[in-house]
Protein backbone atom coordinates (compact mmCIF):
# COMPACT_ATOMS: atom_id res chain seq x y z
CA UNK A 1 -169.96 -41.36 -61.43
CA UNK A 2 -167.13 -41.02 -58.90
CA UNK A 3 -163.56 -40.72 -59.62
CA UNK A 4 -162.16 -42.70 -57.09
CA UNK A 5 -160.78 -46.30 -57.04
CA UNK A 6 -162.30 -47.10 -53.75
CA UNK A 7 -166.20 -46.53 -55.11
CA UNK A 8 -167.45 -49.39 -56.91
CA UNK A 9 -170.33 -48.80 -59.75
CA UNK A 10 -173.42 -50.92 -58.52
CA UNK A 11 -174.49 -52.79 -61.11
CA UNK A 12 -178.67 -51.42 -60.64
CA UNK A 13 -177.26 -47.85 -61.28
CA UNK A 14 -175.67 -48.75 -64.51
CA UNK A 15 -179.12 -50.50 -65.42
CA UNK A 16 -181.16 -47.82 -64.70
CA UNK A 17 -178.80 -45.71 -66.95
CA UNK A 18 -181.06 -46.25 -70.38
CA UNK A 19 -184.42 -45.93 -68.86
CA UNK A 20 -183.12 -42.52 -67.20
CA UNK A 21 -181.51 -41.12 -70.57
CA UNK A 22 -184.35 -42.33 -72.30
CA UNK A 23 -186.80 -39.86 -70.37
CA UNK A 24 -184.22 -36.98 -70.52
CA UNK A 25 -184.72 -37.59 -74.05
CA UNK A 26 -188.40 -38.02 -73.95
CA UNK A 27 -188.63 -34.91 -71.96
CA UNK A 28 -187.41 -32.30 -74.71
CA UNK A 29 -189.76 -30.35 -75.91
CA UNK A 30 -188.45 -30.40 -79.46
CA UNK A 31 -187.83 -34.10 -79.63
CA UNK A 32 -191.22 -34.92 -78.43
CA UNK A 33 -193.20 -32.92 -81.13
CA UNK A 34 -190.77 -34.37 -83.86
CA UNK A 35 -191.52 -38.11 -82.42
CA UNK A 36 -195.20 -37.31 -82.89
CA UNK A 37 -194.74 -36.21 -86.18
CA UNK A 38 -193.38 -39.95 -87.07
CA UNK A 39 -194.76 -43.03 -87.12
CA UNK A 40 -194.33 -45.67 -84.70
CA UNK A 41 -191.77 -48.03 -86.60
CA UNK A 42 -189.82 -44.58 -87.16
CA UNK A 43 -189.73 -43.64 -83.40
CA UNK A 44 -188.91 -47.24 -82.50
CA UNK A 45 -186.05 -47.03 -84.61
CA UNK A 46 -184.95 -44.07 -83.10
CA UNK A 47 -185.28 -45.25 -79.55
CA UNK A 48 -183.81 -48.60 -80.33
CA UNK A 49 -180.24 -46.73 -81.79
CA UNK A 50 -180.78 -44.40 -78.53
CA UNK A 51 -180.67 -47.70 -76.45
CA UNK A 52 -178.11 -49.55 -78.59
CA UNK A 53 -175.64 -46.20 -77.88
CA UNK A 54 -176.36 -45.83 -74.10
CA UNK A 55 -175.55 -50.03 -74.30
CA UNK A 56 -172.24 -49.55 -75.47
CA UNK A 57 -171.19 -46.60 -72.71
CA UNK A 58 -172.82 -48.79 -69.83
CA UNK A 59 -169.86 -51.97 -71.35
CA UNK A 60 -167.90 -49.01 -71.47
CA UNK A 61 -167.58 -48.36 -68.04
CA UNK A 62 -168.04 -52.10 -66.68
CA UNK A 63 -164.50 -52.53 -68.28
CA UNK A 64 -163.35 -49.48 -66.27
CA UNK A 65 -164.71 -50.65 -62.98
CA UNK A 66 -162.78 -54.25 -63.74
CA UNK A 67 -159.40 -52.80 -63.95
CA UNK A 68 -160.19 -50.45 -61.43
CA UNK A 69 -160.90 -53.33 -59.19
CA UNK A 70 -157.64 -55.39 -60.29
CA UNK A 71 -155.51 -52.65 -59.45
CA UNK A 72 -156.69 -52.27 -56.24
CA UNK A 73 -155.53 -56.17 -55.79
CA UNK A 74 -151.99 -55.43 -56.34
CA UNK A 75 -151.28 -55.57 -60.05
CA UNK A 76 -151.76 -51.50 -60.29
CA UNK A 77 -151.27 -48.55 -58.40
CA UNK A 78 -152.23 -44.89 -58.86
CA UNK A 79 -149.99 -42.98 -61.07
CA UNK A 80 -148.78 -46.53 -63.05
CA UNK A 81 -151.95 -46.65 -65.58
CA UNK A 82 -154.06 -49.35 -66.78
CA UNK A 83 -152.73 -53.35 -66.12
CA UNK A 84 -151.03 -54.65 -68.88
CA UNK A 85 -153.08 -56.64 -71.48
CA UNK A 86 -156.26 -54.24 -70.99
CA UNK A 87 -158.36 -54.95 -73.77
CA UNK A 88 -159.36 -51.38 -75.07
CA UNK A 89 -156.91 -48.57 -75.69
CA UNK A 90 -159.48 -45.84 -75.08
CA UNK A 91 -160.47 -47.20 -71.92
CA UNK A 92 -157.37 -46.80 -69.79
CA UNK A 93 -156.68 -44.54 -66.80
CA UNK A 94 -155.44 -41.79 -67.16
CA UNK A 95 -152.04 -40.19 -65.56
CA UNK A 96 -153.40 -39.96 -62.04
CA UNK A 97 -154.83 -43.58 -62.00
CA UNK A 98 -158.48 -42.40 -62.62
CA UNK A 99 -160.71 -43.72 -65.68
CA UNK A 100 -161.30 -41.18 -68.44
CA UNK A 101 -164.41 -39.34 -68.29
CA UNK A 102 -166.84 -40.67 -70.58
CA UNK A 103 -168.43 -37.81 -72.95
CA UNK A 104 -172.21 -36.86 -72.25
CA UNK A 105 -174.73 -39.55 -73.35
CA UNK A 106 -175.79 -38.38 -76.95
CA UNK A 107 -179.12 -36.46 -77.80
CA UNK A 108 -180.43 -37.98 -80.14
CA UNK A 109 -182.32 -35.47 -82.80
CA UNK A 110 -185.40 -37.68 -84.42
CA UNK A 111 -185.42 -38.21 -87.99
CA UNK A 112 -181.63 -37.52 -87.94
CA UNK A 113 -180.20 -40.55 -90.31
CA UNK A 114 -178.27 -43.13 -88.24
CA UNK A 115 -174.88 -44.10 -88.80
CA UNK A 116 -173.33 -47.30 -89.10
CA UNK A 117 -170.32 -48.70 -86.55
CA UNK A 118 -169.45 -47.69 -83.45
CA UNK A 119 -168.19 -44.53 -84.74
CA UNK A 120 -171.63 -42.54 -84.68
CA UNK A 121 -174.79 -41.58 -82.99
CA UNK A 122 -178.34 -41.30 -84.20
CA UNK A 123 -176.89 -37.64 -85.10
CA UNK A 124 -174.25 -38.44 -86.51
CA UNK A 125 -171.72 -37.24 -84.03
CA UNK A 126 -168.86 -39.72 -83.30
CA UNK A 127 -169.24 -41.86 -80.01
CA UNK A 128 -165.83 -40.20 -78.83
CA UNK A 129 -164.24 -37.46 -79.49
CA UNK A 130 -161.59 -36.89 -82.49
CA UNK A 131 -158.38 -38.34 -81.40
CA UNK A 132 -155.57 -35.23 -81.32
CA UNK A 133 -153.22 -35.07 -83.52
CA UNK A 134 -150.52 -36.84 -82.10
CA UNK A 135 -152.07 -38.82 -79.50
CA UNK A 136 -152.47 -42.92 -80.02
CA UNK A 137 -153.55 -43.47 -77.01
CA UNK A 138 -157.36 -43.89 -78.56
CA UNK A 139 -159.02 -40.00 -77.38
CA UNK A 140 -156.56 -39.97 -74.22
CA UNK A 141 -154.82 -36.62 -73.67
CA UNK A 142 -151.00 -36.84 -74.59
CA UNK A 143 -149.04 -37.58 -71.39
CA UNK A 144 -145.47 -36.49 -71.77
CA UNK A 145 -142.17 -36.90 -69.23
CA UNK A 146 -140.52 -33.56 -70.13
CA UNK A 147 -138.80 -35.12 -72.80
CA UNK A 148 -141.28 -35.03 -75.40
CA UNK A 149 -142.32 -38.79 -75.21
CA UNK A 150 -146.07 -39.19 -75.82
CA UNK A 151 -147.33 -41.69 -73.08
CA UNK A 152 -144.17 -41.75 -70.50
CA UNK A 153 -144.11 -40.30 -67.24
CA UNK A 154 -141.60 -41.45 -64.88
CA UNK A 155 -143.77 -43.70 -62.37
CA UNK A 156 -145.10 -45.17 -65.30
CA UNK A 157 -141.66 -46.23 -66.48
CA UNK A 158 -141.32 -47.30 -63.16
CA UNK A 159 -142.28 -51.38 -62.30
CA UNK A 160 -145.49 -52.00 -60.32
CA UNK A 161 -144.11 -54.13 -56.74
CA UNK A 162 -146.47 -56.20 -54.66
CA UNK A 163 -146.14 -55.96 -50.95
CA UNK A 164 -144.45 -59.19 -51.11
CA UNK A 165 -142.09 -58.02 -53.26
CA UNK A 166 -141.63 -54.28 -51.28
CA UNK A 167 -141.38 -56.73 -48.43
CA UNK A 168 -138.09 -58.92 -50.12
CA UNK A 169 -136.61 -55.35 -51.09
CA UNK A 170 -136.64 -54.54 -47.52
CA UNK A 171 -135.21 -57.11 -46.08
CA UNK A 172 -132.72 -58.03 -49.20
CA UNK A 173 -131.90 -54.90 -50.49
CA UNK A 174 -132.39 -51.45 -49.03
CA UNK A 175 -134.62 -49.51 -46.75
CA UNK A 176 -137.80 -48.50 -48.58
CA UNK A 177 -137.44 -45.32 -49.33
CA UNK A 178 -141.02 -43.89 -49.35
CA UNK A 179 -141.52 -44.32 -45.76
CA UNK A 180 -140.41 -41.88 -43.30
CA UNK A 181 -139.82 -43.76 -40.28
CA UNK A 182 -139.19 -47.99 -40.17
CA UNK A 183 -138.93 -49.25 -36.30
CA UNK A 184 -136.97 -52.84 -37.45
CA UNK A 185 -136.90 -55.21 -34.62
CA UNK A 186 -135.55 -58.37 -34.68
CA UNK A 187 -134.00 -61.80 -32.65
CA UNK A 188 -132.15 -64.67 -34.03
CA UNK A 189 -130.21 -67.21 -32.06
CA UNK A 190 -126.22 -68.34 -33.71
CA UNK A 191 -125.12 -71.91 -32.87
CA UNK A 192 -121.63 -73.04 -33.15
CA UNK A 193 -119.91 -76.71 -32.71
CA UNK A 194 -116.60 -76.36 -32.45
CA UNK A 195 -113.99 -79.70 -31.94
CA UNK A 196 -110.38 -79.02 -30.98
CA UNK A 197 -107.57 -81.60 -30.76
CA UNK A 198 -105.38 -80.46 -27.52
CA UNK A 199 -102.24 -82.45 -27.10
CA UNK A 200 -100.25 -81.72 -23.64
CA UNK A 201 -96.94 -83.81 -23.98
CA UNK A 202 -93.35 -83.74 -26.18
CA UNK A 203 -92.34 -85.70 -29.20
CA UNK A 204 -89.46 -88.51 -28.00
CA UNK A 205 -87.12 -89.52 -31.12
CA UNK A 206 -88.68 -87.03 -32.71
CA UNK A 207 -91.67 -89.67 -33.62
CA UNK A 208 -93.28 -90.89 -30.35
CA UNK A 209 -95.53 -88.93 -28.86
CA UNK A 210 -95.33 -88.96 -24.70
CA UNK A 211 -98.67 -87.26 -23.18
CA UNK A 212 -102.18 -86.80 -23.06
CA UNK A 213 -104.29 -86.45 -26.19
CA UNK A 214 -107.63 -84.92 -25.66
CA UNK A 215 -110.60 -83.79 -27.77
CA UNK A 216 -111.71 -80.80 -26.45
CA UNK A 217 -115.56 -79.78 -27.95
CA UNK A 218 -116.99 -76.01 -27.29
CA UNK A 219 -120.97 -75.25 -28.06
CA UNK A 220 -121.83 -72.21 -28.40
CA UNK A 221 -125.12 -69.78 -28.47
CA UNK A 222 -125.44 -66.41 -29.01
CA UNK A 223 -128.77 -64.74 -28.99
CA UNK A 224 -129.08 -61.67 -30.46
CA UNK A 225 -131.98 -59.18 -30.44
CA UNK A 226 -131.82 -55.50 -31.66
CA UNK A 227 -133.59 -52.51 -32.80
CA UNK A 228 -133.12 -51.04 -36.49
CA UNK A 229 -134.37 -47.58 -36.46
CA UNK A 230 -134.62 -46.22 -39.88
CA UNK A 231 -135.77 -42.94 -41.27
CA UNK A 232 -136.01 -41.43 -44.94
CA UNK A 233 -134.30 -37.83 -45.33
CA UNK A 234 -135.02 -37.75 -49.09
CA UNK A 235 -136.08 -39.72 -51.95
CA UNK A 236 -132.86 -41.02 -52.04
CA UNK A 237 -131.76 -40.61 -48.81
CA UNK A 238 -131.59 -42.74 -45.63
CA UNK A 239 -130.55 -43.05 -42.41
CA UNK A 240 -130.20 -46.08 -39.42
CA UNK A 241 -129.06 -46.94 -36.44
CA UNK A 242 -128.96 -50.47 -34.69
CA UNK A 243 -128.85 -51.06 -31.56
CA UNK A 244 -127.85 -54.49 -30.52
CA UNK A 245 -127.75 -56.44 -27.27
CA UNK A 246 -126.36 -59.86 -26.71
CA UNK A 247 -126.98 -62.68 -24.67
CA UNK A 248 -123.90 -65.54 -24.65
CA UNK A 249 -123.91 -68.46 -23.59
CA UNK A 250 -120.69 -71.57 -24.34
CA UNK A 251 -120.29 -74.71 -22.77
CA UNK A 252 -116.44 -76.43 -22.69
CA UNK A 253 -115.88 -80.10 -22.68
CA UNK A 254 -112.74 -81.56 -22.55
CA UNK A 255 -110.92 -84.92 -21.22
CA UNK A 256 -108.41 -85.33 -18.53
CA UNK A 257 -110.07 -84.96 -15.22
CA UNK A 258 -108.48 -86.94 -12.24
CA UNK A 259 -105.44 -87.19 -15.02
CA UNK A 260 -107.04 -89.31 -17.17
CA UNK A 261 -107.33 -88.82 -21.02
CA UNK A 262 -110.66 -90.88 -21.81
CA UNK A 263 -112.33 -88.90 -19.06
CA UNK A 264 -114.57 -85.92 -19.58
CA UNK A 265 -115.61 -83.01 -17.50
CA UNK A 266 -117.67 -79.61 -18.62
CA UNK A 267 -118.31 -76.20 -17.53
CA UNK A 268 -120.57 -73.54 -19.10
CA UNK A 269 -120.22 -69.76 -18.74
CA UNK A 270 -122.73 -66.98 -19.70
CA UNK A 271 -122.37 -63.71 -20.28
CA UNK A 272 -124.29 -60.60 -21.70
CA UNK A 273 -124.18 -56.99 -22.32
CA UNK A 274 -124.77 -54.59 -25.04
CA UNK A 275 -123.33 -54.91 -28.48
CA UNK A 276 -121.57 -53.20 -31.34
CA UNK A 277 -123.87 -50.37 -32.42
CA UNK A 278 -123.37 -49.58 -35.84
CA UNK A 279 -125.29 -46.79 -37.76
CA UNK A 280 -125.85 -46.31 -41.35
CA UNK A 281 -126.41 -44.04 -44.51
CA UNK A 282 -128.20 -45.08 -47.81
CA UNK A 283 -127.60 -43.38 -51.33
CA UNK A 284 -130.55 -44.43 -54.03
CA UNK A 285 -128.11 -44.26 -57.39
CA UNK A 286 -131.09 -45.92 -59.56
CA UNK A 287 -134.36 -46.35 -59.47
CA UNK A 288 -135.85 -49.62 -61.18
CA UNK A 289 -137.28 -49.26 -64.52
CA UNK A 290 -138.32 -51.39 -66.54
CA UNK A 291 -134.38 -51.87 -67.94
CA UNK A 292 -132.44 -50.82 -65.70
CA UNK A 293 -132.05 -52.80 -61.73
CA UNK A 294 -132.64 -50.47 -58.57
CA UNK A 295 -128.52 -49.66 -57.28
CA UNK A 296 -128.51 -48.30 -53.83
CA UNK A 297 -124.77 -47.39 -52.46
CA UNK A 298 -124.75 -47.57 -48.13
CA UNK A 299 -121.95 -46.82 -45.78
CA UNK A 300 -122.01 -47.74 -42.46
CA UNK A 301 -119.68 -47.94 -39.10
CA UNK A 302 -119.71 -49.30 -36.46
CA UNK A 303 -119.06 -48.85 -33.07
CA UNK A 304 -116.66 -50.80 -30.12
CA UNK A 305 -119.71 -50.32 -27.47
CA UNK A 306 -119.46 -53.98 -26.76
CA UNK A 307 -117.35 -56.26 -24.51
CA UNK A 308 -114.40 -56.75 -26.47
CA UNK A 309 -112.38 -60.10 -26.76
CA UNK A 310 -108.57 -58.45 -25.40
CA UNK A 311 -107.36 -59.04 -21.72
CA UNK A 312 -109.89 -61.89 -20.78
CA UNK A 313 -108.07 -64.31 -18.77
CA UNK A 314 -108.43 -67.72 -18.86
CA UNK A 315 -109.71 -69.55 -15.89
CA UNK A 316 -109.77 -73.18 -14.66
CA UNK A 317 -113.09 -74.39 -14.17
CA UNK A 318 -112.84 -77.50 -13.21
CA UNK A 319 -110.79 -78.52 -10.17
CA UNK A 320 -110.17 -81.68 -10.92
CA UNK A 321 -109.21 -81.21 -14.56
CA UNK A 322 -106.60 -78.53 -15.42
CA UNK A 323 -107.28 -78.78 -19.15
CA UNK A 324 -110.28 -77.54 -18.58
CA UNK A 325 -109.91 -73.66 -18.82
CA UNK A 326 -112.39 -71.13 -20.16
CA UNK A 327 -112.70 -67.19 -20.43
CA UNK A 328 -113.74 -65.26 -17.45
CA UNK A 329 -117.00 -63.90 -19.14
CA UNK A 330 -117.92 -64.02 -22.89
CA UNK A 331 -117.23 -61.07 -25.32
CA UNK A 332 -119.92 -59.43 -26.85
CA UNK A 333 -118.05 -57.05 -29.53
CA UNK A 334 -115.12 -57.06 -31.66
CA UNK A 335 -113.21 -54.27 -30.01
CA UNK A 336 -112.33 -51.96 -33.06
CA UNK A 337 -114.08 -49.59 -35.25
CA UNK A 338 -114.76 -50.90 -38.50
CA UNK A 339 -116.27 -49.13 -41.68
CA UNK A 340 -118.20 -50.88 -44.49
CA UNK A 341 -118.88 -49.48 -48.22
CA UNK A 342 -121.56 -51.38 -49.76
CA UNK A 343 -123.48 -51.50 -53.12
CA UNK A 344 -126.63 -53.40 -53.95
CA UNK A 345 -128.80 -54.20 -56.58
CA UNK A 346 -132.57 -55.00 -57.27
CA UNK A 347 -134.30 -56.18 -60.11
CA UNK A 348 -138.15 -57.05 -60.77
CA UNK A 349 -139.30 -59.67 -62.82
CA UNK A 350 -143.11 -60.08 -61.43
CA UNK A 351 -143.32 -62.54 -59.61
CA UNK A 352 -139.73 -63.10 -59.54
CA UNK A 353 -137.16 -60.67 -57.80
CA UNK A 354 -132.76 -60.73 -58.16
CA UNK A 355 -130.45 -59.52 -55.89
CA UNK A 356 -126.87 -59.04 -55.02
CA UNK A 357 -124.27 -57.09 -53.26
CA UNK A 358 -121.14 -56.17 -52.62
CA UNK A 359 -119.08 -55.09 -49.43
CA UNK A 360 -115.65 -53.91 -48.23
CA UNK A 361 -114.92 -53.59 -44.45
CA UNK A 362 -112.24 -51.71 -43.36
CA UNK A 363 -111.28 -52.95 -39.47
CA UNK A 364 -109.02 -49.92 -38.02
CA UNK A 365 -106.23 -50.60 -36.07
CA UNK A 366 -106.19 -50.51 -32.11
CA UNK A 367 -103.86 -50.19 -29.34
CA UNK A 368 -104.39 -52.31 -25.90
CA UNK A 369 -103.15 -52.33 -23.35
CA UNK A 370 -103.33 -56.23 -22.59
CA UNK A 371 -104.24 -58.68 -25.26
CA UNK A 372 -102.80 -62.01 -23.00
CA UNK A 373 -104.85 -64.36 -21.63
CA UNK A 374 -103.06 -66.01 -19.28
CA UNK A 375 -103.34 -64.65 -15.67
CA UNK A 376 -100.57 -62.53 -14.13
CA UNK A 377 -99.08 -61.89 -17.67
CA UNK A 378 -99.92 -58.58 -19.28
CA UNK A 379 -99.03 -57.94 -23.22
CA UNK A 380 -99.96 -54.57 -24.55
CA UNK A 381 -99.80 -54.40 -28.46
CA UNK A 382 -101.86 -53.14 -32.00
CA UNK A 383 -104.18 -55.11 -33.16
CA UNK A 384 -105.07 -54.96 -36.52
CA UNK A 385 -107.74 -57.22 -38.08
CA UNK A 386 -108.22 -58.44 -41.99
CA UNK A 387 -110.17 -56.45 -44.04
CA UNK A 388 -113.13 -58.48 -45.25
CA UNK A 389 -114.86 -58.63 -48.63
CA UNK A 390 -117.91 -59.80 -48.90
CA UNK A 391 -120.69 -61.07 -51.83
CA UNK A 392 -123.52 -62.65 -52.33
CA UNK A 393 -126.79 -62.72 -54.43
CA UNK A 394 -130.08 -64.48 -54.73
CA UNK A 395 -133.53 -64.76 -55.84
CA UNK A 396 -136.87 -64.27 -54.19
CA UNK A 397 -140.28 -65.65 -55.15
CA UNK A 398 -143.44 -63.47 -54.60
CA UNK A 399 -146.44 -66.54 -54.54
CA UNK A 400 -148.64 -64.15 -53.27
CA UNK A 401 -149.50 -60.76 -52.67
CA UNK A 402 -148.47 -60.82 -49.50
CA UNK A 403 -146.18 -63.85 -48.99
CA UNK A 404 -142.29 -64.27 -50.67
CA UNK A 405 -139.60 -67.11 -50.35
CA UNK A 406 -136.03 -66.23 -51.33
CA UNK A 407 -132.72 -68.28 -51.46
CA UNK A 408 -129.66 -66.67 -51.64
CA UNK A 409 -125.88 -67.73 -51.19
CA UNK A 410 -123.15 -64.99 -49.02
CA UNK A 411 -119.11 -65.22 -48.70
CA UNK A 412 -116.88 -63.04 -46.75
CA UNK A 413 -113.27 -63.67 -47.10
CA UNK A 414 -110.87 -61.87 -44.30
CA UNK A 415 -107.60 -62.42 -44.64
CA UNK A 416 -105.23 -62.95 -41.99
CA UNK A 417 -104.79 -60.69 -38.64
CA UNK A 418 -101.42 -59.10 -37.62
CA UNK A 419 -100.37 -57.39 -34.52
CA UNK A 420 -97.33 -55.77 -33.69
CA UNK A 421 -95.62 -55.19 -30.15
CA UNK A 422 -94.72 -51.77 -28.92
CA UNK A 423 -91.55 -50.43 -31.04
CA UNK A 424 -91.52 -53.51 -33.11
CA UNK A 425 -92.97 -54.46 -36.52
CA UNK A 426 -96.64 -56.29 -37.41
CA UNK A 427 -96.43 -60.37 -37.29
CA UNK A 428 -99.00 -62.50 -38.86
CA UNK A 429 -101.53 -64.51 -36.27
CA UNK A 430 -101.24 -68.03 -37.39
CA UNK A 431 -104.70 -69.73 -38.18
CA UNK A 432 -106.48 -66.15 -38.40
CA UNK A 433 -107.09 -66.17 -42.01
CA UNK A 434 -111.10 -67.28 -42.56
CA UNK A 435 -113.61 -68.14 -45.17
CA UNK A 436 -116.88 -68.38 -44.29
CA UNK A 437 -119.63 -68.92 -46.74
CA UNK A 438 -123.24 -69.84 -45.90
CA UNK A 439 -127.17 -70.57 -48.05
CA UNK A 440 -129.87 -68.44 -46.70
CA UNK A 441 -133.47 -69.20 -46.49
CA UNK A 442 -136.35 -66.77 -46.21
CA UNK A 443 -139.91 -66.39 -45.70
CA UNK A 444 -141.87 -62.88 -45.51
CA UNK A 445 -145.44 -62.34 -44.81
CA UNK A 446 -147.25 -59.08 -44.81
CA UNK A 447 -149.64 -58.26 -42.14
CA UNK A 448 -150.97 -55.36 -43.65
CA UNK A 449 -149.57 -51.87 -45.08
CA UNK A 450 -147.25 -51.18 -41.42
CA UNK A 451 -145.90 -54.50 -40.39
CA UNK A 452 -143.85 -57.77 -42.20
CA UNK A 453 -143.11 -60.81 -40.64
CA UNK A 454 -139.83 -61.67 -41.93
CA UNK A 455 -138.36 -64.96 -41.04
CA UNK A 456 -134.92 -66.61 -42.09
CA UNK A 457 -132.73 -69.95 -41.47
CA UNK A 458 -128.68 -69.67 -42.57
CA UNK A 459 -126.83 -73.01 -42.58
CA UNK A 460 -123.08 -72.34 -42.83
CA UNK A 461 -121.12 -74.14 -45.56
CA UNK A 462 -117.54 -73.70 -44.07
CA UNK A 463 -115.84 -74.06 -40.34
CA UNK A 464 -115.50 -70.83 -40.07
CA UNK A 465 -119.59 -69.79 -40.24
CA UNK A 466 -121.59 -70.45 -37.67
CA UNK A 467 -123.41 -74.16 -37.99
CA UNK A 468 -126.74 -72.20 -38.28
CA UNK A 469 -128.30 -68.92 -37.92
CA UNK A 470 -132.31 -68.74 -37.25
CA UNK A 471 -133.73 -65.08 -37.04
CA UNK A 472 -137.13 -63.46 -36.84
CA UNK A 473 -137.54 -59.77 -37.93
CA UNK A 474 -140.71 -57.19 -37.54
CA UNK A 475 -139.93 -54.10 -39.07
CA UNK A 476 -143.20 -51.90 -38.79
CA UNK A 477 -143.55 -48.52 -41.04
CA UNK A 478 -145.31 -45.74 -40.29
């Protein structure tokens, strides 16, 4: 028989297995003269305990194939050993995944007394081998991790994932470190609803208001798609880069055209370019055993490659409504170089999986030379942006092998921005300070061992998230 998990023992061979042994048996010189010298309830005997042995190899080996063949469906792997719960000690794999060899089907020597149990043969020799001294793994050979533990090896210690679960550790968690190369692309659309109340007049008496009082309403989509190229250096090790580009579009209502207040005009403006490419590295700390969760460290930065926010003037688009003013074109970056240290963690409980993680960005100051938006006015000044700290966690759900859903909840807090004018000192930007919390939905499906389907929906919880976030990911491995 075959070592290998992909051969499966056809259940005619394994019947023809007695009759076969039976005339190797037959076909010994010395056992056929001794059968002639007894009588016929003697050599029936003898072939009956022959048959009742090779019986008990052939069950032997059925239960082999069976785990075998629930290993290959994602409950086992090579290297990991025999699925819990197996029935028989003796009959698990060994280290490399493979069943134990069976020992050579006994020769049976004719008048030889029989033994009872399944300890013994028509000879008398045991059915298996003496155990070694030491070993309780039922005739295995002692497997040992370098530390002197009979039985551990560090895969083993290590929990078996599904590809639905490999496929939430992905996408939740960290790049998977066995693969070399991960091409990660993805597109998700952001929507934001955003009502303003604009007052344009002066306070009389200090109590009566004299103007116009207008609601002005901005909607907003920005549709994302980028391309996450990842690549393993080590074990441990991993690198990325993202490249994003961005596609914006607003659209601006607002009351007041031909003067009056309960009268509404819009305008829309688009815009699109590249966006901030950031680039990462990933640091495995832990590796998931049994106790302990998987704790991968990252750093990344990123990059002020797209349009940034400063120096866009504001522009009337409307002729007959002067309250109706609107950027230029639409930003696609943030305009600074920011750097983010990050920690994760990972923990298996098949089918279930946990998560969380931690994040600090650090937004580094920058000089402009014009951060006004009204035309014909030019301000240059620092800009310095809140650092934001972000955490969130969540569980996942593996109801398949190769389909997950995960819920998880994510907060960033960034306190307020400051900038200071040239020679002077840094002043607070009223209304900058944000909170923005949001509940994440997700659904992964594996295609097969190179691509994932991952597919997500993020309602924001606070003003300052977006309304809702819908994304579709495809990261393939090779």
């Amino acid at each position: 028989m075959t070592n290998s998990t992909s051969t499966k023992v056809p259940r005619m061979a394994l019947a023809a297995i007695p009759a076969a042994a039976m005339l190797f048996a037959l076909s010994q010189g010395a056992g056929a003269q001794a059968l002639a010298e007894q009588s016929v309830e003697e050599r029936l005997n003898t072939l009956m305990r022959v048959i009742d042995e090779q019986q008990r190899q052939i069950h032997s080996l059925e239960r082999q194939v069976t785990n075998l063949e629930m290993a290959q469906r994602g409950r086992g792997a090579p290297g990991y050993g025999a699925p819990a719960g197996s029935e028989a000690v003796a009959e698990q794999p060994g280290a490399d995944g493979l069943p134990m060899p069976l020992p050579p089907l006994a020769q049976v020597n004719p008048g030889a007394p029989a033994t009872g149990g399944n300890t013994g043969t028509a000879t008398g020799v045991p059915v298996y081998p003496p155990v070694p001294e030491g070993n309780t793994a039922g005739g295995l050979p002692p497997a040992t991790d370098g530390s002197g533990a009979v039985g551990q090896t560090q895969k083993a210690a290590e929990p078996v994932r599904t590809q639905a679960e490999q496929a939430v550790v992905q996408r939740e968690h960290a790049p998977l470190f066995d693969h070399k190369l991960t091409m990660d692309w993805g597109i998700s659309d952001t929507y934001y609803d955003r009502r303003q109340l604009q007052l344009s007049g002066f306070l009389a008496l200090d109590a009566i208001f004299l103007g116009n009082i207008n609601l002005g309403e901005t909607k907003s989509h920005q549709v994302m798609a980028d391309l996450d190229t990842r690549y393993g250096l080590t074990e441990r090790i991993s690198i990325d880069v993202d490249v994003p580009y961005i596609y914006r579009h607003s659209n601006f209502i607002v009351g007041g055209a031909g003067g009056a207040a309960n009268t509404l005009s819009d305008a829309s403006v688009n815009g699109s370019n590249i966006g901030d490419v950031n680039f990462g590295i990933y640091y495995q700390f832990l590796k998931e055993t049994n106790g302990l969760p998987d704790v991968v460290g990252s750093l990344r930065v990123k990059a002020p490659t797209g349009t940034s926010p400063f120096g866009q003037k504001l522009v009337q688009l409307d002729s007959n409504n002067t309250n109706l003013v609107a950027p230029s074109r639409l930003p696609t970056g943030t305009g600074f170089w920011n750097i983010t240290a990050g920690v994760s963690l990972l923990k298996t409980y098949d089918p279930v999986v946990l998560f969380g993680s931690l994040s600090y960005t650090y937004n580094v100051a920058r000089s402009f030379a014009d951060i006004s938006s009204v035309q014909g006015q030019t301000q240059p000044a620092t800009v310095k942006l809140g650092d934001i700290v972000q955490f969130g966690g969540g569980v996942a759900l593996a109801f398949s092998d190769k389909d997950s859903a995960s819920i998880s909840y994510t907060m960033a807090l960034e306190p307020e921005s400051k900038t200071r004018a040239p020679g002077g000192s840094y002043e607070k930007v009223p209304g900058s300070e944000t909170t923005a919390s949001a509940l994440n939905f997700g659904l992964n499906h594996v295609v097969n061992k190179h691509l994932t389907i991952n597919g997500s929906v993020s309602v924001g919880l606070t003003p300052d998230a977006p309304n809702f976030v819908v994304g579709l990911r495809f990261p393939y491995t090779f």
